[in-house]
PDB file of N, CA and C in Angstrom:
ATOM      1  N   UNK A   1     -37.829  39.698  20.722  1.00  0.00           N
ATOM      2  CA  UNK A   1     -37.427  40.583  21.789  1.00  0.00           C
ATOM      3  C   UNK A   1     -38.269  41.847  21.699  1.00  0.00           C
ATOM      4  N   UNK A   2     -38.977  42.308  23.147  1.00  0.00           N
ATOM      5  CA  UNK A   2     -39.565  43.560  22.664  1.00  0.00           C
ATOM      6  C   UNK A   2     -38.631  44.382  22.734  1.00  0.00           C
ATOM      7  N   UNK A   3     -39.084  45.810  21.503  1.00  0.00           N
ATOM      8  CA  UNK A   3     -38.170  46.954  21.613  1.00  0.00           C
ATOM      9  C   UNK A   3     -37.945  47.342  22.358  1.00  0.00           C
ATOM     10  N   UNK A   4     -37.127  48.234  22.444  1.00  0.00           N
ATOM     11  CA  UNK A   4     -36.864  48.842  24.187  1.00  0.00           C
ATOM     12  C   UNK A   4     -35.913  50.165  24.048  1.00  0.00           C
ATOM     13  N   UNK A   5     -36.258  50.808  24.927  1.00  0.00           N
ATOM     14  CA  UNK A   5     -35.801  52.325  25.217  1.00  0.00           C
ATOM     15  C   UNK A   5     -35.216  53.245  26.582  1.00  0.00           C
ATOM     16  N   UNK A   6     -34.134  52.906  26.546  1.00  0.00           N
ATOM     17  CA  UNK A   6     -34.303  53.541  28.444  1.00  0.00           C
ATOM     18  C   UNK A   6     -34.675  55.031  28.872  1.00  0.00           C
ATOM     19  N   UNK A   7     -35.888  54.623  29.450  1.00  0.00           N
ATOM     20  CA  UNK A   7     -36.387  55.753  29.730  1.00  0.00           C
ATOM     21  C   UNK A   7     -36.798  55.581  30.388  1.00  0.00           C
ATOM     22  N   UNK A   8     -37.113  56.540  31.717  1.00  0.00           N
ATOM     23  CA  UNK A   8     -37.492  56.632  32.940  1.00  0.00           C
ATOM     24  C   UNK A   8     -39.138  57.038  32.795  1.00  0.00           C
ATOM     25  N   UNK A   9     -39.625  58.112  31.643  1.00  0.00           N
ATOM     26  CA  UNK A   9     -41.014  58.927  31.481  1.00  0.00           C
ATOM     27  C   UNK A   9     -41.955  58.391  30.951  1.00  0.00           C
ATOM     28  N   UNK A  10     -42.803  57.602  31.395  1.00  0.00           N
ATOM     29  CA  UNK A  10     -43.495  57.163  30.614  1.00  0.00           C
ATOM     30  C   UNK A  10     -44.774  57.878  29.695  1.00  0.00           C
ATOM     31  N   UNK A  11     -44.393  59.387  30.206  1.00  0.00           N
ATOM     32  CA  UNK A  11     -44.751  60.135  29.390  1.00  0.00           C
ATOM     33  C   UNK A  11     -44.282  60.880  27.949  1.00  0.00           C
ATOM     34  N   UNK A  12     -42.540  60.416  28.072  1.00  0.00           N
ATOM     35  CA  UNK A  12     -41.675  60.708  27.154  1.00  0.00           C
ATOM     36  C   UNK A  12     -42.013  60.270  25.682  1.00  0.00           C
ATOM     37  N   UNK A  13     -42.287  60.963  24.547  1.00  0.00           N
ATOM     38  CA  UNK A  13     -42.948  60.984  23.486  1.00  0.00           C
ATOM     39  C   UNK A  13     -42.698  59.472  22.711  1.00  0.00           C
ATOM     40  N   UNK A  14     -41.233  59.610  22.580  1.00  0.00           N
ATOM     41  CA  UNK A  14     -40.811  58.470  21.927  1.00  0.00           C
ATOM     42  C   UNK A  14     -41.210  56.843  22.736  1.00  0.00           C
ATOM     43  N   UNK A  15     -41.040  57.243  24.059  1.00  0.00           N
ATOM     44  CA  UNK A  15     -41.793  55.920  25.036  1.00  0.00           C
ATOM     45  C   UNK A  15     -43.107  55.462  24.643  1.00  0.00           C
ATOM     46  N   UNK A  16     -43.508  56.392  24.729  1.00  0.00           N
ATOM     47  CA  UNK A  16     -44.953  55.878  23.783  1.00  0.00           C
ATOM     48  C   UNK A  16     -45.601  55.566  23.015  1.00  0.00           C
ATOM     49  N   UNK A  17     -44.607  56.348  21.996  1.00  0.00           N
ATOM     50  CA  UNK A  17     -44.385  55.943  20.846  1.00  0.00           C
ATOM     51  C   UNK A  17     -44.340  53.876  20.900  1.00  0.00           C
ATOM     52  N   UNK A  18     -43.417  53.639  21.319  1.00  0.00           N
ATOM     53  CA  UNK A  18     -42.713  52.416  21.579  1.00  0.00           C
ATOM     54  C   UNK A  18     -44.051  51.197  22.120  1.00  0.00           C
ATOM     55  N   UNK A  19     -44.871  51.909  22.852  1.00  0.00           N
ATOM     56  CA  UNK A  19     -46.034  50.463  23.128  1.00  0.00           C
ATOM     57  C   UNK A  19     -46.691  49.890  21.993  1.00  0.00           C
ATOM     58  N   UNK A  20     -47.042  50.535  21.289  1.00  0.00           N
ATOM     59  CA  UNK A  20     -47.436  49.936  20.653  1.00  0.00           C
ATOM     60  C   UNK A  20     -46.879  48.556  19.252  1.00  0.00           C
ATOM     61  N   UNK A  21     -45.373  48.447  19.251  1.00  0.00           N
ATOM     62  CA  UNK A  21     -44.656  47.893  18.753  1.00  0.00           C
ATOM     63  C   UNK A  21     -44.076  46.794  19.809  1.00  0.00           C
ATOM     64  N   UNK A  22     -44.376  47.152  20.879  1.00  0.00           N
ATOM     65  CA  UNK A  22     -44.110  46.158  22.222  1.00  0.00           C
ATOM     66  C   UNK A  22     -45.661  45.268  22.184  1.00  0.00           C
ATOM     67  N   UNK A  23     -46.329  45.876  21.842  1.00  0.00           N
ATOM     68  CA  UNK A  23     -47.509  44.684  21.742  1.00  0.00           C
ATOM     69  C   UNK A  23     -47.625  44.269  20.827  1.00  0.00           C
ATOM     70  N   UNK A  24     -47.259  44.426  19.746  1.00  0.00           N
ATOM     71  CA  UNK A  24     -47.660  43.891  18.369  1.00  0.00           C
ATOM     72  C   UNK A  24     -46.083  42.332  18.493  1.00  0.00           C
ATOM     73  N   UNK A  25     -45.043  43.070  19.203  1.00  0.00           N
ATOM     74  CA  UNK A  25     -44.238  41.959  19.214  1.00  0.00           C
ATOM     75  C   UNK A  25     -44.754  40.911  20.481  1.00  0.00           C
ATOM     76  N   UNK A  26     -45.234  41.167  21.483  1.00  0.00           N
ATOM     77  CA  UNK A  26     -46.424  40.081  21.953  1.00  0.00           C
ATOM     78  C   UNK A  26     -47.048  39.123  20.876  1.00  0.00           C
ATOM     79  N   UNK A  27     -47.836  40.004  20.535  1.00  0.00           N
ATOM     80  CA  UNK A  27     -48.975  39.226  19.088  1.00  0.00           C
ATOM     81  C   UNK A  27     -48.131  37.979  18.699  1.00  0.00           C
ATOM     82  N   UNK A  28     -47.337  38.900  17.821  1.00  0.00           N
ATOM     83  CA  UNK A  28     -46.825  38.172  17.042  1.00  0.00           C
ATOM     84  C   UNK A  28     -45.705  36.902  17.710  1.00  0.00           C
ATOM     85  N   UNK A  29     -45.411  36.743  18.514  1.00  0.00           N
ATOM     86  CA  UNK A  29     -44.346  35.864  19.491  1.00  0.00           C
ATOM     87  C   UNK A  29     -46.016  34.642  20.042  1.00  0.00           C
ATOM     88  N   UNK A  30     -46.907  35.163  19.891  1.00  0.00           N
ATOM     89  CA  UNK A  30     -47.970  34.341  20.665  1.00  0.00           C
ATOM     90  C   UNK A  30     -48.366  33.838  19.220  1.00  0.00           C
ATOM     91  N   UNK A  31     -48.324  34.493  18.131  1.00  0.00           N
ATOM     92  CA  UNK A  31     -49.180  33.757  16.634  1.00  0.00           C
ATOM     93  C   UNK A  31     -47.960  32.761  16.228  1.00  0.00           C
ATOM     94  N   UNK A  32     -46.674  32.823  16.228  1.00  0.00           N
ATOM     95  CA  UNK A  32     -46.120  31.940  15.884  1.00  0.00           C
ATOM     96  C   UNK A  32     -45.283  31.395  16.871  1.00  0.00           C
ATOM     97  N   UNK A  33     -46.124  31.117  18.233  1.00  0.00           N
ATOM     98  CA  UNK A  33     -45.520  30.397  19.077  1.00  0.00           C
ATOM     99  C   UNK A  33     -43.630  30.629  19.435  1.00  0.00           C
ATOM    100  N   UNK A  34     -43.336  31.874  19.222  1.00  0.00           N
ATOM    101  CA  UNK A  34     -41.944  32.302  19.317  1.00  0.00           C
ATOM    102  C   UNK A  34     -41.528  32.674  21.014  1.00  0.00           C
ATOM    103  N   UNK A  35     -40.116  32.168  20.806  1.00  0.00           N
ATOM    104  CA  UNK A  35     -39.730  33.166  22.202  1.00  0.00           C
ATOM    105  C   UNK A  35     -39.681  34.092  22.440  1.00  0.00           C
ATOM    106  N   UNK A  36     -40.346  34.978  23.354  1.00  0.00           N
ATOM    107  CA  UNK A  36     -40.327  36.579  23.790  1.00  0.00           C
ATOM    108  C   UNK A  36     -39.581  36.733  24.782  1.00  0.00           C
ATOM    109  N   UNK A  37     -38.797  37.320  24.791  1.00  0.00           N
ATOM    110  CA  UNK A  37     -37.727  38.463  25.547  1.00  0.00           C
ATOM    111  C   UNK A  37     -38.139  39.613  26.126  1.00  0.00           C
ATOM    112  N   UNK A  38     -38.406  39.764  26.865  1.00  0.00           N
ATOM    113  CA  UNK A  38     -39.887  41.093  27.919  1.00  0.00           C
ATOM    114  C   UNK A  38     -38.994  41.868  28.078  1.00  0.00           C
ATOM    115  N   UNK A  39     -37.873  42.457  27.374  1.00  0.00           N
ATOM    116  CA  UNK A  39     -36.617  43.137  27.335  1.00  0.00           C
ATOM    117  C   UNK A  39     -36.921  44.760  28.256  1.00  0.00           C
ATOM    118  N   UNK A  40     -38.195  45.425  27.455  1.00  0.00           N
ATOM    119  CA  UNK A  40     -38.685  46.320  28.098  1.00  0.00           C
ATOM    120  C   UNK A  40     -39.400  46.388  29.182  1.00  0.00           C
ATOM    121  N   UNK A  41     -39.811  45.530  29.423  1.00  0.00           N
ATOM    122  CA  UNK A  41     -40.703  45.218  31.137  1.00  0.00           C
ATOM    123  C   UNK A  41     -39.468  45.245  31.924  1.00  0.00           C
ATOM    124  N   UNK A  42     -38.375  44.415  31.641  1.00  0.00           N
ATOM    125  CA  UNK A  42     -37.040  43.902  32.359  1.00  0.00           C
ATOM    126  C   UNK A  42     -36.953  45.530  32.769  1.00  0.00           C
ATOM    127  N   UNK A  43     -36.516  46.166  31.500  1.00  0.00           N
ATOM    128  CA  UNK A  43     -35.435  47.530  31.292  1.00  0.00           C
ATOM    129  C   UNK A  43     -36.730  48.719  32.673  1.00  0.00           C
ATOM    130  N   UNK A  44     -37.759  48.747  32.365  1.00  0.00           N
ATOM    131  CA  UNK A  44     -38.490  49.336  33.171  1.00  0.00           C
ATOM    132  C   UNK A  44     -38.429  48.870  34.668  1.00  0.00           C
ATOM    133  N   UNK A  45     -38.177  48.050  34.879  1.00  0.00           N
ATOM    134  CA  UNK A  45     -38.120  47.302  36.764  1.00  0.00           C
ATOM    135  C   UNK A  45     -36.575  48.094  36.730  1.00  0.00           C
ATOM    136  N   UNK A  46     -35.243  47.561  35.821  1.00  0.00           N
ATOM    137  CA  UNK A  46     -34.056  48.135  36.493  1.00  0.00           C
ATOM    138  C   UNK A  46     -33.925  49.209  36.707  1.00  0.00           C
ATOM    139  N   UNK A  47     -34.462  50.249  35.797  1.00  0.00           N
ATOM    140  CA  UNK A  47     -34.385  51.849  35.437  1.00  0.00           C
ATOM    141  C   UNK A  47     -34.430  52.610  36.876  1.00  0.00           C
ATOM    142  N   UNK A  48     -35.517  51.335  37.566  1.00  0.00           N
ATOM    143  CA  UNK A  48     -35.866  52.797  38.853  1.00  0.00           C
ATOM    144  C   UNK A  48     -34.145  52.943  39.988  1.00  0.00           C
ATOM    145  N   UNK A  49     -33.137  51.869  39.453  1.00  0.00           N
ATOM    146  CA  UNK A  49     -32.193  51.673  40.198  1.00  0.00           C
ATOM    147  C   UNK A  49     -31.384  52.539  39.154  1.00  0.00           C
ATOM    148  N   UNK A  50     -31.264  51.829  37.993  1.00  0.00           N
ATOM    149  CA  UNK A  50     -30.212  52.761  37.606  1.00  0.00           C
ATOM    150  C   UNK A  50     -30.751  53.231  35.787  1.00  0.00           C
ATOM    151  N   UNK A  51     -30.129  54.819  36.255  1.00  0.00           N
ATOM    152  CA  UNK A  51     -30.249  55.668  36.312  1.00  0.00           C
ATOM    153  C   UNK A  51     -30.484  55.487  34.231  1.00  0.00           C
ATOM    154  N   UNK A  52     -30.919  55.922  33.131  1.00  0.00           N
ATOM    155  CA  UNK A  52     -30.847  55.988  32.284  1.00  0.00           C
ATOM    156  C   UNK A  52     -29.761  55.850  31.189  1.00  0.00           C
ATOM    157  N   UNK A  53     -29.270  57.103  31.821  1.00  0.00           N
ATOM    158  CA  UNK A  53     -28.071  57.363  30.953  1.00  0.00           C
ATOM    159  C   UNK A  53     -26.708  56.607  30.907  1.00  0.00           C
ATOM    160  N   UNK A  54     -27.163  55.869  32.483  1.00  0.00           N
ATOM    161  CA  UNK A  54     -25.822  54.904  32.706  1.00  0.00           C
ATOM    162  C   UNK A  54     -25.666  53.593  31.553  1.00  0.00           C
ATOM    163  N   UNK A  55     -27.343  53.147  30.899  1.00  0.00           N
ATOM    164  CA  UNK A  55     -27.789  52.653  30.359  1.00  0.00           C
ATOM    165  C   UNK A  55     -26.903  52.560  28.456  1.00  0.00           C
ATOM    166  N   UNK A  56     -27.429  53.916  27.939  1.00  0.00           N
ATOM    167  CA  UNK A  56     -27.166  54.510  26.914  1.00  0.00           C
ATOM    168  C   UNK A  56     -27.001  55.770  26.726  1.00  0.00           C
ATOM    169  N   UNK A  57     -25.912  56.581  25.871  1.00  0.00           N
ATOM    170  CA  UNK A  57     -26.262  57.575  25.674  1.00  0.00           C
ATOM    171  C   UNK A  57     -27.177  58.516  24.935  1.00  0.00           C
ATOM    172  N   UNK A  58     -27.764  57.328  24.157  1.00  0.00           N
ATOM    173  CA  UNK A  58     -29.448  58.460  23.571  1.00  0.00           C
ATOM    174  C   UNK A  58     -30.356  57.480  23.780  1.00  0.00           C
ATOM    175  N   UNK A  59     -30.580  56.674  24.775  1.00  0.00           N
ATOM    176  CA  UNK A  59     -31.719  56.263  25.025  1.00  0.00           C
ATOM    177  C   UNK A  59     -31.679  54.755  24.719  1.00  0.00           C
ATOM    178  N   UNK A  60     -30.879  54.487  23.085  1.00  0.00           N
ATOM    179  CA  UNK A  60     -31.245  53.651  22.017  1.00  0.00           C
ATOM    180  C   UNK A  60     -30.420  52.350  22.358  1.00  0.00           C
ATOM    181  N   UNK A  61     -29.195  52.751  21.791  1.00  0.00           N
ATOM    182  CA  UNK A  61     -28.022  52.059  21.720  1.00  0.00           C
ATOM    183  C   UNK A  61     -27.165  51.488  23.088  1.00  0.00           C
ATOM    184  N   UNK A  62     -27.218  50.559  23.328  1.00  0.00           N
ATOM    185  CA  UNK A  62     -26.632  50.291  24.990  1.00  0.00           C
ATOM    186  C   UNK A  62     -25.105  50.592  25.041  1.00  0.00           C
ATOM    187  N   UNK A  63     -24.856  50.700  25.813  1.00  0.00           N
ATOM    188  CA  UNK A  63     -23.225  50.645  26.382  1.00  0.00           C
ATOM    189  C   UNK A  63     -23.079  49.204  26.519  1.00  0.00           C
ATOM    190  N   UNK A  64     -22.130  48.573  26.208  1.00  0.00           N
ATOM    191  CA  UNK A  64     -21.113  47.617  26.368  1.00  0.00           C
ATOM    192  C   UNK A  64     -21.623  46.580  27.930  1.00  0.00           C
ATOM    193  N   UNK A  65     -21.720  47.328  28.504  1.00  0.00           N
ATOM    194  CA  UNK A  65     -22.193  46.712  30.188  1.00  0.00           C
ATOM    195  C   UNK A  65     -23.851  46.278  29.799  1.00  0.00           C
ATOM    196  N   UNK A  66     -24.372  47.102  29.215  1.00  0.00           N
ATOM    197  CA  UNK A  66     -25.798  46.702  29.070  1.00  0.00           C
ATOM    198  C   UNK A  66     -26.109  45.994  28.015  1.00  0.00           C
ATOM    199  N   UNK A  67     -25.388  45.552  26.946  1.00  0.00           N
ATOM    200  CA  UNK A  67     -24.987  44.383  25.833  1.00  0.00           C
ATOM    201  C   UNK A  67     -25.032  43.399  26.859  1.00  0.00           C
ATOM    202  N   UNK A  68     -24.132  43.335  28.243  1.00  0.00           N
ATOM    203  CA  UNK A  68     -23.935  42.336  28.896  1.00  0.00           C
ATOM    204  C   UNK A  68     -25.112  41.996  29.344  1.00  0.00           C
ATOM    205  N   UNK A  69     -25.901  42.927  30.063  1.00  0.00           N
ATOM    206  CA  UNK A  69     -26.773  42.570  30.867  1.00  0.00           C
ATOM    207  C   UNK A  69     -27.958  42.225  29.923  1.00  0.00           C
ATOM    208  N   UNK A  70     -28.354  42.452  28.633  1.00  0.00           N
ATOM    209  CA  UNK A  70     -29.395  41.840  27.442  1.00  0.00           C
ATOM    210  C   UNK A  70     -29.165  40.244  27.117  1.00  0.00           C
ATOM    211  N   UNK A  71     -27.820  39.948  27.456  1.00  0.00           N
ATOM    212  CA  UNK A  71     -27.319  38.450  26.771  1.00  0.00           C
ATOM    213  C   UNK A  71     -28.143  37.765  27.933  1.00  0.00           C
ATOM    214  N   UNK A  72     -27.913  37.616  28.809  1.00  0.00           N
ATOM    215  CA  UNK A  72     -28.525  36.841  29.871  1.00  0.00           C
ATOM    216  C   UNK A  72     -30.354  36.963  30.136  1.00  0.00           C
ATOM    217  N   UNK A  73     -30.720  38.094  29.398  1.00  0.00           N
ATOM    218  CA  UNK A  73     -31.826  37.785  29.351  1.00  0.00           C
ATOM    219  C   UNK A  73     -32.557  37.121  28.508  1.00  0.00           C
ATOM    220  N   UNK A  74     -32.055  36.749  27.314  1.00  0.00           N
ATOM    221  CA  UNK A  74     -32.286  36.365  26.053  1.00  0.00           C
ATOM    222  C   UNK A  74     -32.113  34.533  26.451  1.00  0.00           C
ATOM    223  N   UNK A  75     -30.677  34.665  27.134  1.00  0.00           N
ATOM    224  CA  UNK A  75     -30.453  33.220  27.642  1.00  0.00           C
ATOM    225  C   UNK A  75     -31.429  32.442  28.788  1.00  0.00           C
ATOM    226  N   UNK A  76     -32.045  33.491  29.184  1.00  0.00           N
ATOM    227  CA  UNK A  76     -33.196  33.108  30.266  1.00  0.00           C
ATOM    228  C   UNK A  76     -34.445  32.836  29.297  1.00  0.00           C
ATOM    229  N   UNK A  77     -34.751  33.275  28.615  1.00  0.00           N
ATOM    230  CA  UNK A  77     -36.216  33.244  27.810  1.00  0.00           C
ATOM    231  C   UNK A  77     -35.691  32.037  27.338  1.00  0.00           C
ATOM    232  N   UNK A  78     -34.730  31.368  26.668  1.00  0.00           N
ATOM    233  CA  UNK A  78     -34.580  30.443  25.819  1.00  0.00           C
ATOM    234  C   UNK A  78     -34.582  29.567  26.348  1.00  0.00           C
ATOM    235  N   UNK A  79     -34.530  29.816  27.541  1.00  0.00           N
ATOM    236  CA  UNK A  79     -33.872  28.283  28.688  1.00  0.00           C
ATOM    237  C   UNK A  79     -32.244  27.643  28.244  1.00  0.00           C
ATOM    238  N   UNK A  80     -32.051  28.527  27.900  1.00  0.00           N
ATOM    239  CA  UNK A  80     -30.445  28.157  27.312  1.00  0.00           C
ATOM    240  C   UNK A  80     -28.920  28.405  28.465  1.00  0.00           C
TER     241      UNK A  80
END
């Protein structure tokens, strides 16, 4: 699963922080033929609808609703 952060800035320090661990989990999902979860590509398309914070309250940790909405993506990558 790539890491992921809700954040709207893609100038926001820690966001940027974050690419480069989003590609290395590419790499590595492509070197050992693993399933990838585009968790942060996903989280970046919904963001422009809703709103961050509705997300998490520091960015990190999801709320309960967005636990929900991660399961089904995980279940989509797997074909499960």
């Amino acid at each position: 699963m790539e890491p992921f952060l809700f954040c709207r800035d893609p100038h926001h320090e820690v966001y940027r922080a974050l690419t480069p661990y989003v590609e290395i989990v590419h790499r590595l999902a492509a070197r050992f033929a693993a399933v990838l979860v585009p968790l942060q590509s996903r989280i970046d398309r919904e963001i422009v609808e809703i709103p961050p914070e509705k997300w998490s309250q520091d960015a990190v940790h999801p709320y309960l609703w967005a636990h929900a909405w991660i399961a089904p993506q995980w279940l989509d990558a797997t074909g499960l």
